[in-house]
N, C-alpha and C. Protein backbone atom coordinates (compact mmCIF):
# COMPACT_ATOMS: atom_id res chain seq x y z
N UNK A 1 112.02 31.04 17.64
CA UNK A 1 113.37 31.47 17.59
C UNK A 1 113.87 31.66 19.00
N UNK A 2 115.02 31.34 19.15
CA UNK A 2 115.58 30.87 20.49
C UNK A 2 116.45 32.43 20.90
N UNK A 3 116.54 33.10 21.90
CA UNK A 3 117.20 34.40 22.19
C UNK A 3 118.56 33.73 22.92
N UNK A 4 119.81 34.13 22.59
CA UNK A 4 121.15 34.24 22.28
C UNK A 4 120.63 34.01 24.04
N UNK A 5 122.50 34.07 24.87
CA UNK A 5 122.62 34.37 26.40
C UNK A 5 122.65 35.32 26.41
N UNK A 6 123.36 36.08 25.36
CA UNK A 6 123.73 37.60 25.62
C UNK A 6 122.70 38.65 25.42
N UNK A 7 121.81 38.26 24.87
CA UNK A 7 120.65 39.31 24.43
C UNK A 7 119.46 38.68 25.71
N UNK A 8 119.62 37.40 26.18
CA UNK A 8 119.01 37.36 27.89
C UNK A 8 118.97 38.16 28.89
N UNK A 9 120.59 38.36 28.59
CA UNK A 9 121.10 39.39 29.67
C UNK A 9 120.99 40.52 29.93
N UNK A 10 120.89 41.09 28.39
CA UNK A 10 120.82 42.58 28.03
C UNK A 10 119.17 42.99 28.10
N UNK A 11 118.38 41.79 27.93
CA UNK A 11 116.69 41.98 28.26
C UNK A 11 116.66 42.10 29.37
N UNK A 12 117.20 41.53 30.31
CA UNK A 12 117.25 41.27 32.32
C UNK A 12 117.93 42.54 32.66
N UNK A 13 118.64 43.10 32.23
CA UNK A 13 119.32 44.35 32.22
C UNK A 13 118.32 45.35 32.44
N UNK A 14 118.02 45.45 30.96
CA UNK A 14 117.12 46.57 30.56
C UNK A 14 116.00 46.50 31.74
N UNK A 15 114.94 45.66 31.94
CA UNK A 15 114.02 45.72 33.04
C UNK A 15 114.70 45.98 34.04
N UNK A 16 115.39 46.06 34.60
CA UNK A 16 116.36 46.39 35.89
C UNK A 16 116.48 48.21 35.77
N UNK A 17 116.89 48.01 34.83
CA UNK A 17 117.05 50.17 34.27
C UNK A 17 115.62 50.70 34.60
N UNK A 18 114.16 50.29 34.03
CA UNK A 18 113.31 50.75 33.91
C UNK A 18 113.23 51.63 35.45
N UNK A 19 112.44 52.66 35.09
CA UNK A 19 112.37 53.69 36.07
C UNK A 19 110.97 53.18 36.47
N UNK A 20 110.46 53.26 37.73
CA UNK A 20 109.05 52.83 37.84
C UNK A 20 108.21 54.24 38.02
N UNK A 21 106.97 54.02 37.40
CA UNK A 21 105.95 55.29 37.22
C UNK A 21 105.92 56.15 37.65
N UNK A 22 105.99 57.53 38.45
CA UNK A 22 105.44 57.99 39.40
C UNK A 22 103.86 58.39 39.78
N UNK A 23 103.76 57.53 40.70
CA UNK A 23 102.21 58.03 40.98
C UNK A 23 102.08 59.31 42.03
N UNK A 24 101.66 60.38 41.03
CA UNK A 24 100.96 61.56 41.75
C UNK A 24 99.68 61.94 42.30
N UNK A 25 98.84 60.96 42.20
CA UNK A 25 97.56 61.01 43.00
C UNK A 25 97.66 61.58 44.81
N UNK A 26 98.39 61.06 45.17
CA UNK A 26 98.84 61.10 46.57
C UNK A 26 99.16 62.07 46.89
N UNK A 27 100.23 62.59 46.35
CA UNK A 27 100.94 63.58 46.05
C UNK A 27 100.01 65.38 46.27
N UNK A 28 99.28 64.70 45.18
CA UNK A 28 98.02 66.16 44.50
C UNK A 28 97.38 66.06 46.21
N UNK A 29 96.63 64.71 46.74
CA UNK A 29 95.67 65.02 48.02
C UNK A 29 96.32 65.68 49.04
N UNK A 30 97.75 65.52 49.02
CA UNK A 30 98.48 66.21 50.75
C UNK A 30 97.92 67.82 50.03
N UNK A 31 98.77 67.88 48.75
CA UNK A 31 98.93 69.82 48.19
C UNK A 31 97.63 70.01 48.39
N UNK A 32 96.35 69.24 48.21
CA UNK A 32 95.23 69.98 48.47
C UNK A 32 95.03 70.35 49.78
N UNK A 33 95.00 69.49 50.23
CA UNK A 33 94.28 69.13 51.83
C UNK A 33 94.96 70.61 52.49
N UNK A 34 96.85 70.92 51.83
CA UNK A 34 97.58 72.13 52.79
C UNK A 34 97.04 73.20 52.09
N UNK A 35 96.75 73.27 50.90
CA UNK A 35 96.18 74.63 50.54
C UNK A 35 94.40 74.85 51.45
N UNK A 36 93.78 74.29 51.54
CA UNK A 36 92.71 74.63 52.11
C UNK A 36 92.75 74.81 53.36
N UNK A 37 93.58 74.08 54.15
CA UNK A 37 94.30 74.24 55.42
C UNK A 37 94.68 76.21 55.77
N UNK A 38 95.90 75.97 54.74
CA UNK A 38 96.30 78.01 54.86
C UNK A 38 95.26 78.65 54.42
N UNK A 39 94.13 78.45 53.70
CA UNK A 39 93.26 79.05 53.64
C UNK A 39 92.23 79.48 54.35
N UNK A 40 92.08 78.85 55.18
CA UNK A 40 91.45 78.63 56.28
C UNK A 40 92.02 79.51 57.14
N UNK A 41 93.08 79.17 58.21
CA UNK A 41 93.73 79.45 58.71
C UNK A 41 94.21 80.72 58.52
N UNK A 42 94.21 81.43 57.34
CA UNK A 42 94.38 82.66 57.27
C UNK A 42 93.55 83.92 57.12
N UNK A 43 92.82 82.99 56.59
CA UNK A 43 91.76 84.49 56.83
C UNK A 43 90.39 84.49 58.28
N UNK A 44 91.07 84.00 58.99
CA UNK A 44 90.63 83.84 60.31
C UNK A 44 91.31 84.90 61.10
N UNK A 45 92.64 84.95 60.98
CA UNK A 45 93.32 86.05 61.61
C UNK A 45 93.13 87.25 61.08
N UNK A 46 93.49 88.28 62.16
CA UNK A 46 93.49 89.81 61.51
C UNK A 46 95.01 90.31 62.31
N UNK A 47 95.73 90.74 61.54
CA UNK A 47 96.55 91.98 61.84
C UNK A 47 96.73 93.39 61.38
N UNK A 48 97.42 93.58 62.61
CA UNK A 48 97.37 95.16 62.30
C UNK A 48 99.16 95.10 61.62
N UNK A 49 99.22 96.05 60.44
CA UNK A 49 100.76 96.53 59.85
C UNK A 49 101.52 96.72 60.88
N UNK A 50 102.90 95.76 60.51
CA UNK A 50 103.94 95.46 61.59
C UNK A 50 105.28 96.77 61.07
N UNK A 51 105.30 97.38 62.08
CA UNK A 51 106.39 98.39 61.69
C UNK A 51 107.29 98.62 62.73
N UNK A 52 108.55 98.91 62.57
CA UNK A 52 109.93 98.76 63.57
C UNK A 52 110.20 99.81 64.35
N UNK A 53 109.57 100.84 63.55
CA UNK A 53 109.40 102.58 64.07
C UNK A 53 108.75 102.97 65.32
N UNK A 54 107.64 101.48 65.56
CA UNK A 54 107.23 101.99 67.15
C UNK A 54 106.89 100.63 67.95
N UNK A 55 106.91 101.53 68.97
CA UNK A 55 106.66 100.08 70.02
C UNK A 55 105.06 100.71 70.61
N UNK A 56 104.46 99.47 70.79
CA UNK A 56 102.90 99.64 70.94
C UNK A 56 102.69 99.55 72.71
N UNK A 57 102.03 100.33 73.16
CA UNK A 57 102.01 99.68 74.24
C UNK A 57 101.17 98.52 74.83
N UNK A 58 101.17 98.08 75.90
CA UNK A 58 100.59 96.44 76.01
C UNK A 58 98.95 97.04 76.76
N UNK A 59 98.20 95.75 75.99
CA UNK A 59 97.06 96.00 77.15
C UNK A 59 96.45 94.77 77.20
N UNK A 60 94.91 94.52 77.47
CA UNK A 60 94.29 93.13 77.51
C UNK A 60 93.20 93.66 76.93
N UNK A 61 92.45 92.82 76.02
CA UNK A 61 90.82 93.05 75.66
C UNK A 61 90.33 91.53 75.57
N UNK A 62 89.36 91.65 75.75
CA UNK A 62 88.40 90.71 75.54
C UNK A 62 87.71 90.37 74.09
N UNK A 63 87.32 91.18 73.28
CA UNK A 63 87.03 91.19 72.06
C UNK A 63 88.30 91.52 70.82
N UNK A 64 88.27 90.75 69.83
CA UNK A 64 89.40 91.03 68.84
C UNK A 64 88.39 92.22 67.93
N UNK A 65 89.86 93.00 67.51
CA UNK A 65 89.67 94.25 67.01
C UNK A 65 88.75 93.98 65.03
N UNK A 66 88.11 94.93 65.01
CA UNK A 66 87.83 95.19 63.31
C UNK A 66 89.24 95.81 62.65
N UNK A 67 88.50 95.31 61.45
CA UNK A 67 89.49 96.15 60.38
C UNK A 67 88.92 97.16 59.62
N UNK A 68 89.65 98.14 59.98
CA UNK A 68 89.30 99.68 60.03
C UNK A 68 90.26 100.31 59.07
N UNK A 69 90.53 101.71 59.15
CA UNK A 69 91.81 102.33 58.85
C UNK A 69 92.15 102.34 59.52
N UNK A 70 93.85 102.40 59.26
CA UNK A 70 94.71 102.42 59.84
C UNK A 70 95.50 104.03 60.19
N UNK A 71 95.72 104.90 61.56
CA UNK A 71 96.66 105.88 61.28
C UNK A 71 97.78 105.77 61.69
N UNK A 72 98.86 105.53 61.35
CA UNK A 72 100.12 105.01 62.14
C UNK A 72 100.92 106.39 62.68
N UNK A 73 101.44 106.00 63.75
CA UNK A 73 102.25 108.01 64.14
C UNK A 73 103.70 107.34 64.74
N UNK A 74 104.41 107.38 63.67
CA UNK A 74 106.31 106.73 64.24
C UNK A 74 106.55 108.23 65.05
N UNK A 75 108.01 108.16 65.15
CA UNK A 75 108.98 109.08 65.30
C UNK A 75 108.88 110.34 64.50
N UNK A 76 108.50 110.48 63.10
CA UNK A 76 108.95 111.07 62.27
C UNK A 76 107.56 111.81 61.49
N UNK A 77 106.97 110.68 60.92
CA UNK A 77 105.62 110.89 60.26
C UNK A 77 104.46 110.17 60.99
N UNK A 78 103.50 111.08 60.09
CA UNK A 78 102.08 110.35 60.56
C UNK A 78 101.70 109.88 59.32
N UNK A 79 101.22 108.58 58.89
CA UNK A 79 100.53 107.73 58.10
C UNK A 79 99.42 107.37 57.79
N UNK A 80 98.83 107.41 57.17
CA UNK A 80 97.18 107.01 56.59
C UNK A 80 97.60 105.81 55.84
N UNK A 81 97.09 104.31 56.26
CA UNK A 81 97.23 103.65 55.54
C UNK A 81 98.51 102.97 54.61
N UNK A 82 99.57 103.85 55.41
CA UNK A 82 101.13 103.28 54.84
C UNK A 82 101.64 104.77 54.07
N UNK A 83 100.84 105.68 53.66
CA UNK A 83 100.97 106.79 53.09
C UNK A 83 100.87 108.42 53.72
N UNK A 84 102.61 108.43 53.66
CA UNK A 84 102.48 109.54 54.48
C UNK A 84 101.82 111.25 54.67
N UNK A 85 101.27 111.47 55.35
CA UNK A 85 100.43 112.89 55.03
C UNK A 85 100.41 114.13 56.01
N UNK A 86 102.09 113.56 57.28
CA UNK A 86 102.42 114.88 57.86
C UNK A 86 103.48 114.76 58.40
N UNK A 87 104.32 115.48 58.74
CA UNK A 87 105.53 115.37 59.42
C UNK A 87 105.27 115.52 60.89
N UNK A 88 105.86 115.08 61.78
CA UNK A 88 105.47 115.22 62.84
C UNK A 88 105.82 116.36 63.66
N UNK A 89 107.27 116.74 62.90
CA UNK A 89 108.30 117.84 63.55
C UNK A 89 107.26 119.03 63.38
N UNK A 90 106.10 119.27 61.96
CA UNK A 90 105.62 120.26 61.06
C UNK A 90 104.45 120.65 62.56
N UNK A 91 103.86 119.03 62.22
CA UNK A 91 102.48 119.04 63.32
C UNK A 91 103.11 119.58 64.99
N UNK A 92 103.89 119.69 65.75
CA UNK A 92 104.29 119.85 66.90
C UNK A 92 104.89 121.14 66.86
N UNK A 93 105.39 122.00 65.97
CA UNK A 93 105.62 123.30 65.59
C UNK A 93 104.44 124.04 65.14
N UNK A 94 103.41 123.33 64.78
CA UNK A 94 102.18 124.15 64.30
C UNK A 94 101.51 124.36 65.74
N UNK A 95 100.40 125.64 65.44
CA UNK A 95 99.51 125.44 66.34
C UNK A 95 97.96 125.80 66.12
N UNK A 96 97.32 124.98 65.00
CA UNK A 96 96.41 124.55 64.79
C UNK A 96 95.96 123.24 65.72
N UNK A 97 94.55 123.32 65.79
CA UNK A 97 94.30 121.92 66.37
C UNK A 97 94.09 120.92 65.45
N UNK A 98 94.08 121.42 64.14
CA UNK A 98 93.62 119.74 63.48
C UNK A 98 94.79 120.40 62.22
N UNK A 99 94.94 118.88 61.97
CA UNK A 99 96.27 118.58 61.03
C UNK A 99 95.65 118.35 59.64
N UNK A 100 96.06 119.49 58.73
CA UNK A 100 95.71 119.67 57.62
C UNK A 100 95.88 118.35 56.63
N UNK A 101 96.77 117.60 56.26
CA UNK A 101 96.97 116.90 55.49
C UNK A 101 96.48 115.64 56.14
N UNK A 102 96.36 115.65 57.67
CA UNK A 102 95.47 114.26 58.01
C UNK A 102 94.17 114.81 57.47
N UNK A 103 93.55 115.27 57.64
CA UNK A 103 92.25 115.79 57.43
C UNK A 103 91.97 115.22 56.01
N UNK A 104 92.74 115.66 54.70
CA UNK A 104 92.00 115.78 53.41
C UNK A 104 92.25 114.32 53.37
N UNK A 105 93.19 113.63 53.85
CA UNK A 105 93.21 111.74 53.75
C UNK A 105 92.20 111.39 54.44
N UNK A 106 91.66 111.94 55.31
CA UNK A 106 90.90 111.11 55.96
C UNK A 106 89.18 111.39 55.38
N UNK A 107 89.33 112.05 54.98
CA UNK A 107 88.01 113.06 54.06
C UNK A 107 88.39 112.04 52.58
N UNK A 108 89.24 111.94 51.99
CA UNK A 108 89.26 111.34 51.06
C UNK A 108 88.74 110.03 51.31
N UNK A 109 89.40 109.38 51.92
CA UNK A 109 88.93 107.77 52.71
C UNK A 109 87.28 107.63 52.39
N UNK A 110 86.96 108.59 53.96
CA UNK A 110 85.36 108.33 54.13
C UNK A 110 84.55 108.71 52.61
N UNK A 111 85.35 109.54 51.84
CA UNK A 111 84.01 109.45 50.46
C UNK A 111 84.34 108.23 49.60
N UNK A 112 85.41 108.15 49.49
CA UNK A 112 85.82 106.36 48.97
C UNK A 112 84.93 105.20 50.16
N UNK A 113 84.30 105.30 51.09
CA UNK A 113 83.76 104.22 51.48
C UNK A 113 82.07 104.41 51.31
N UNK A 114 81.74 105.68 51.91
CA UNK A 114 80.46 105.81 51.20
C UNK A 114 79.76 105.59 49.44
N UNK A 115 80.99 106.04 48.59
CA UNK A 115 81.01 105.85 47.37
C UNK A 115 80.48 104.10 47.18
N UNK A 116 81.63 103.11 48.17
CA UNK A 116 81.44 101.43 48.11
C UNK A 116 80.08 101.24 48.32
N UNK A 117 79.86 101.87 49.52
CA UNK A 117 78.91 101.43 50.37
C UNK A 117 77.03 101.86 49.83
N UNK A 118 77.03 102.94 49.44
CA UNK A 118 76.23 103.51 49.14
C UNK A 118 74.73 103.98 50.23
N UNK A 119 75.31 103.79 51.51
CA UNK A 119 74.58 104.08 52.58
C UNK A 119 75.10 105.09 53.46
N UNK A 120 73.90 106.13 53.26
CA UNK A 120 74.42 106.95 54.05
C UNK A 120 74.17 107.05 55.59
N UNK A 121 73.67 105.96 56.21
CA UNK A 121 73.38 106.08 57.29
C UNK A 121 74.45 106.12 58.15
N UNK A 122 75.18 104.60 57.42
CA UNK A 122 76.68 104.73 58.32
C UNK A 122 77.59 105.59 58.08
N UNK A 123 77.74 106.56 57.76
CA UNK A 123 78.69 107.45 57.51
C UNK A 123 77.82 108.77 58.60
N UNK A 124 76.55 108.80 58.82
CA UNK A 124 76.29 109.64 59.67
C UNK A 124 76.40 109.12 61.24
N UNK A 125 76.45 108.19 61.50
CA UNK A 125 77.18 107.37 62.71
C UNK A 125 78.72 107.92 62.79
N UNK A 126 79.70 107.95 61.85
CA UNK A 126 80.85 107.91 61.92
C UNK A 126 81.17 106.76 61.55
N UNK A 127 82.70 107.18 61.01
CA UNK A 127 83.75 105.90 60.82
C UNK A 127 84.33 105.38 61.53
N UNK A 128 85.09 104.12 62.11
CA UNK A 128 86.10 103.34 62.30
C UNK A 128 87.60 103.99 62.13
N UNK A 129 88.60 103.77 63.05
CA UNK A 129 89.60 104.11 62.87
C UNK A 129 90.37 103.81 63.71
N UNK A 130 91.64 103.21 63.60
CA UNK A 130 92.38 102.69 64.47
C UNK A 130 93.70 103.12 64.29
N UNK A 131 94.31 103.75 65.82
CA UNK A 131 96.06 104.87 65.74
C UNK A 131 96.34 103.51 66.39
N UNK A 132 97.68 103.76 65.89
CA UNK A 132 99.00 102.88 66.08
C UNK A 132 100.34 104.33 66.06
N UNK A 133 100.72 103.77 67.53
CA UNK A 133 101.25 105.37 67.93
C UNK A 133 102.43 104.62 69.00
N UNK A 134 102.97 105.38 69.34
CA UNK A 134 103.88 104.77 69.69
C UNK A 134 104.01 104.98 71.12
N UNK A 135 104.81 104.42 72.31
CA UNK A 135 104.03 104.44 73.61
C UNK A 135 104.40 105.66 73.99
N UNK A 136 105.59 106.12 73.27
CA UNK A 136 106.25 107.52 73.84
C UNK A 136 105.63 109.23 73.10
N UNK A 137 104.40 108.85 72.43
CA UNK A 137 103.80 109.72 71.94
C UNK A 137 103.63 111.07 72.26
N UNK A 138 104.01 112.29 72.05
CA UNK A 138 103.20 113.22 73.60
C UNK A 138 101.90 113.44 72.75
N UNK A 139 101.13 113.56 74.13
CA UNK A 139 99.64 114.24 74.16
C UNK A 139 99.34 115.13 74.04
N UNK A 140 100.21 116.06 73.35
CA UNK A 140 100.06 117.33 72.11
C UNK A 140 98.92 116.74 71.14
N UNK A 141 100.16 115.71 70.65
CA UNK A 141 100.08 115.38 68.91
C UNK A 141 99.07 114.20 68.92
N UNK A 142 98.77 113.51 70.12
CA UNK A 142 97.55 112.48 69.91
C UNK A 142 96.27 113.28 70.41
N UNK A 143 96.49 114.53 70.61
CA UNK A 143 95.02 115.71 70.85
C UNK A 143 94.93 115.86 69.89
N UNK A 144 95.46 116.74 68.67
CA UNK A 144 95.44 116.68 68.08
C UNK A 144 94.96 115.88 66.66
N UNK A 145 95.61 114.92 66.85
CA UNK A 145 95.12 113.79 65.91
C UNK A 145 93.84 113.56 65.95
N UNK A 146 93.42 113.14 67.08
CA UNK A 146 91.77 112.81 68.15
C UNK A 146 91.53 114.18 67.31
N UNK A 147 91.30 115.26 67.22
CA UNK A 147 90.07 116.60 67.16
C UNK A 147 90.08 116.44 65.54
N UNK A 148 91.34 116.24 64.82
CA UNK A 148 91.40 115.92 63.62
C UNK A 148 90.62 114.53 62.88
N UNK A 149 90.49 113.54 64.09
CA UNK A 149 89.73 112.31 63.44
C UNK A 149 87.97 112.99 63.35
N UNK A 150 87.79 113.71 64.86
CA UNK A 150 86.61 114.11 64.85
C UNK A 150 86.26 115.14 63.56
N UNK A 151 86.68 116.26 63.49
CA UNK A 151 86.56 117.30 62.17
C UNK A 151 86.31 116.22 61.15
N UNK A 152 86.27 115.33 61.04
CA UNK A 152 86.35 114.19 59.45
C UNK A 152 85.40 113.23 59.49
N UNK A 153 84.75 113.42 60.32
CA UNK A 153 83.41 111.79 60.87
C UNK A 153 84.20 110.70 61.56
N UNK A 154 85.17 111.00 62.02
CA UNK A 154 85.56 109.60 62.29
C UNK A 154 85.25 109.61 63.74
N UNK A 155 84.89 108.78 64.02
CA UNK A 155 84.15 109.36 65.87
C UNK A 155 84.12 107.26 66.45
N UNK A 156 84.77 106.85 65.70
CA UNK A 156 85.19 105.22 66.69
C UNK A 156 86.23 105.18 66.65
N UNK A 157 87.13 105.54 67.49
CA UNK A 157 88.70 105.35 67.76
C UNK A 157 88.37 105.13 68.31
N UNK A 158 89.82 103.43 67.88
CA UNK A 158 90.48 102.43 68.69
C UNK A 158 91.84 102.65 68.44
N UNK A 159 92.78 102.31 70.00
CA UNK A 159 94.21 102.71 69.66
C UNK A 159 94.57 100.93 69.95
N UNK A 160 95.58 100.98 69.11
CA UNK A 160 96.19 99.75 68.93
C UNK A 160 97.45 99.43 70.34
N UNK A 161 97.35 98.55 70.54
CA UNK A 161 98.36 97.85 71.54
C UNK A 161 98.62 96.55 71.74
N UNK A 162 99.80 96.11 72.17
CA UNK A 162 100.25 94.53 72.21
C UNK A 162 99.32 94.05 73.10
N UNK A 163 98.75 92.83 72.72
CA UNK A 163 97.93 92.44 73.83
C UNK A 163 98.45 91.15 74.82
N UNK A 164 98.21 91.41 75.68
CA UNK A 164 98.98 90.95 76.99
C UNK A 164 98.19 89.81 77.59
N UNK A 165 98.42 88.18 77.88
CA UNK A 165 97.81 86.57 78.21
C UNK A 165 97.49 87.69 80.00
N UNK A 166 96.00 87.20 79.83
CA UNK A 166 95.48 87.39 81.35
C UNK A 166 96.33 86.13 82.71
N UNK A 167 96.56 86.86 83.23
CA UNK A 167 97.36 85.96 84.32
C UNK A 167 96.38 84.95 85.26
C-alpha cells in the first residue's frame, strides 16, 4: 500500500518534532565527582563561629588550632558554645573571681565529655578550651574568666585570633 503525499509529509514532520533522549550518564559523573570534591574539601577545614559582636585580634601561628569548646565574650555576654551563661555588665560589677554561671557550663561540658569518652585520664590532664574575646576586652573580665576556666579542669587555653600571612 502506497502512503498518500500528505501523510509523507506529516511522517517527515513528525520525526522532525521528536525530542531526542536525554542522556544522563554524564550528567550523574560531573554531580558525583562535585559532591566528593566538597566533601573533601570540607572537612579538611576547621573554623572557629563567625560573629559580628567582636573583632579578634591578629596574630601568626604555625600550627592550626583543635576543636575544642568554644567561650565567646562580645560586648554584652559571655557564651559557652553559642549559649549564653553571663552578662558581662553582672560579671564586671561582681567581685568574685570566678563567674558562677561560667563555671556550672563548663562543669556541665567536662562531665558530658568524660561521660563520651570514658577515660579518666584525660580529664585529669585537663580540658581544651578556646576564648574568642574581643580585642578591646579589659583584663578584669579575661582574669577572671582564666581562674574560672581553671576552678573547672580546664587548664589548655587557647585564645582565638585572625591569623596574619608571614611577610
Amino acid at each position: 500500500m502506497e502512503m498518500s503525499a500528505r501523510a509523507k509529509r506529516m511522517q517527515r514532520s513528525n520525526k522532525l518534532r521528536k525530542q531526542p533522549a536525554l542522556n544522563l550518564v554524564s550528567l550523574m559523573d560531573i554531580f558525583t565527582i562535585l559532591v566528593f570534591f566538597l566533601l573533601v574539601t570540607s572537612s579538611s577545614s576547621q573554623q572557629l563561629p563567625n560573629t559580628k559582636d567582636l573583632r579578634l585580634p591578629n596574630s601568626t601561628a604555625k600550627k592550626a588550632p583543635e576543636e575544642t569548646l568554644i567561650i565567646m565574650v562580645t560586648e554584652r555576654n559571655i557564651l559557652v558554645q553559642g549559649r549564653n551563661v553571663a552578662n558581662l555588665q553582672d560579671v564586671v560589677a561582681s567581685d568574685d573571681k570566678v563567674i558562677g554561671g561560667l563555671k556550672k557550663e563548663l562543669e556541665f561540658q567536662s562531665s558530658n565529655k568524660t561521660q563520651l569518652t570514658n577515660d579518666e585520664d584525660s580529664a585529669s590532664d585537663g580540658f581544651a578550651v578556646t576564648i574568642m574575646g574581643d580585642e578591646n576586652l579589659p583584663f578584669e573580665v579575661l582574669s577572671r574568666i582564666l581562674a574560672t576556666c581553671r576552678q573547672a579542669n580546664y587548664t589548655k587555653i587557647a585564645f582565638a585570633a585572625n591569623q596574619k600571612a608571614k611577610q
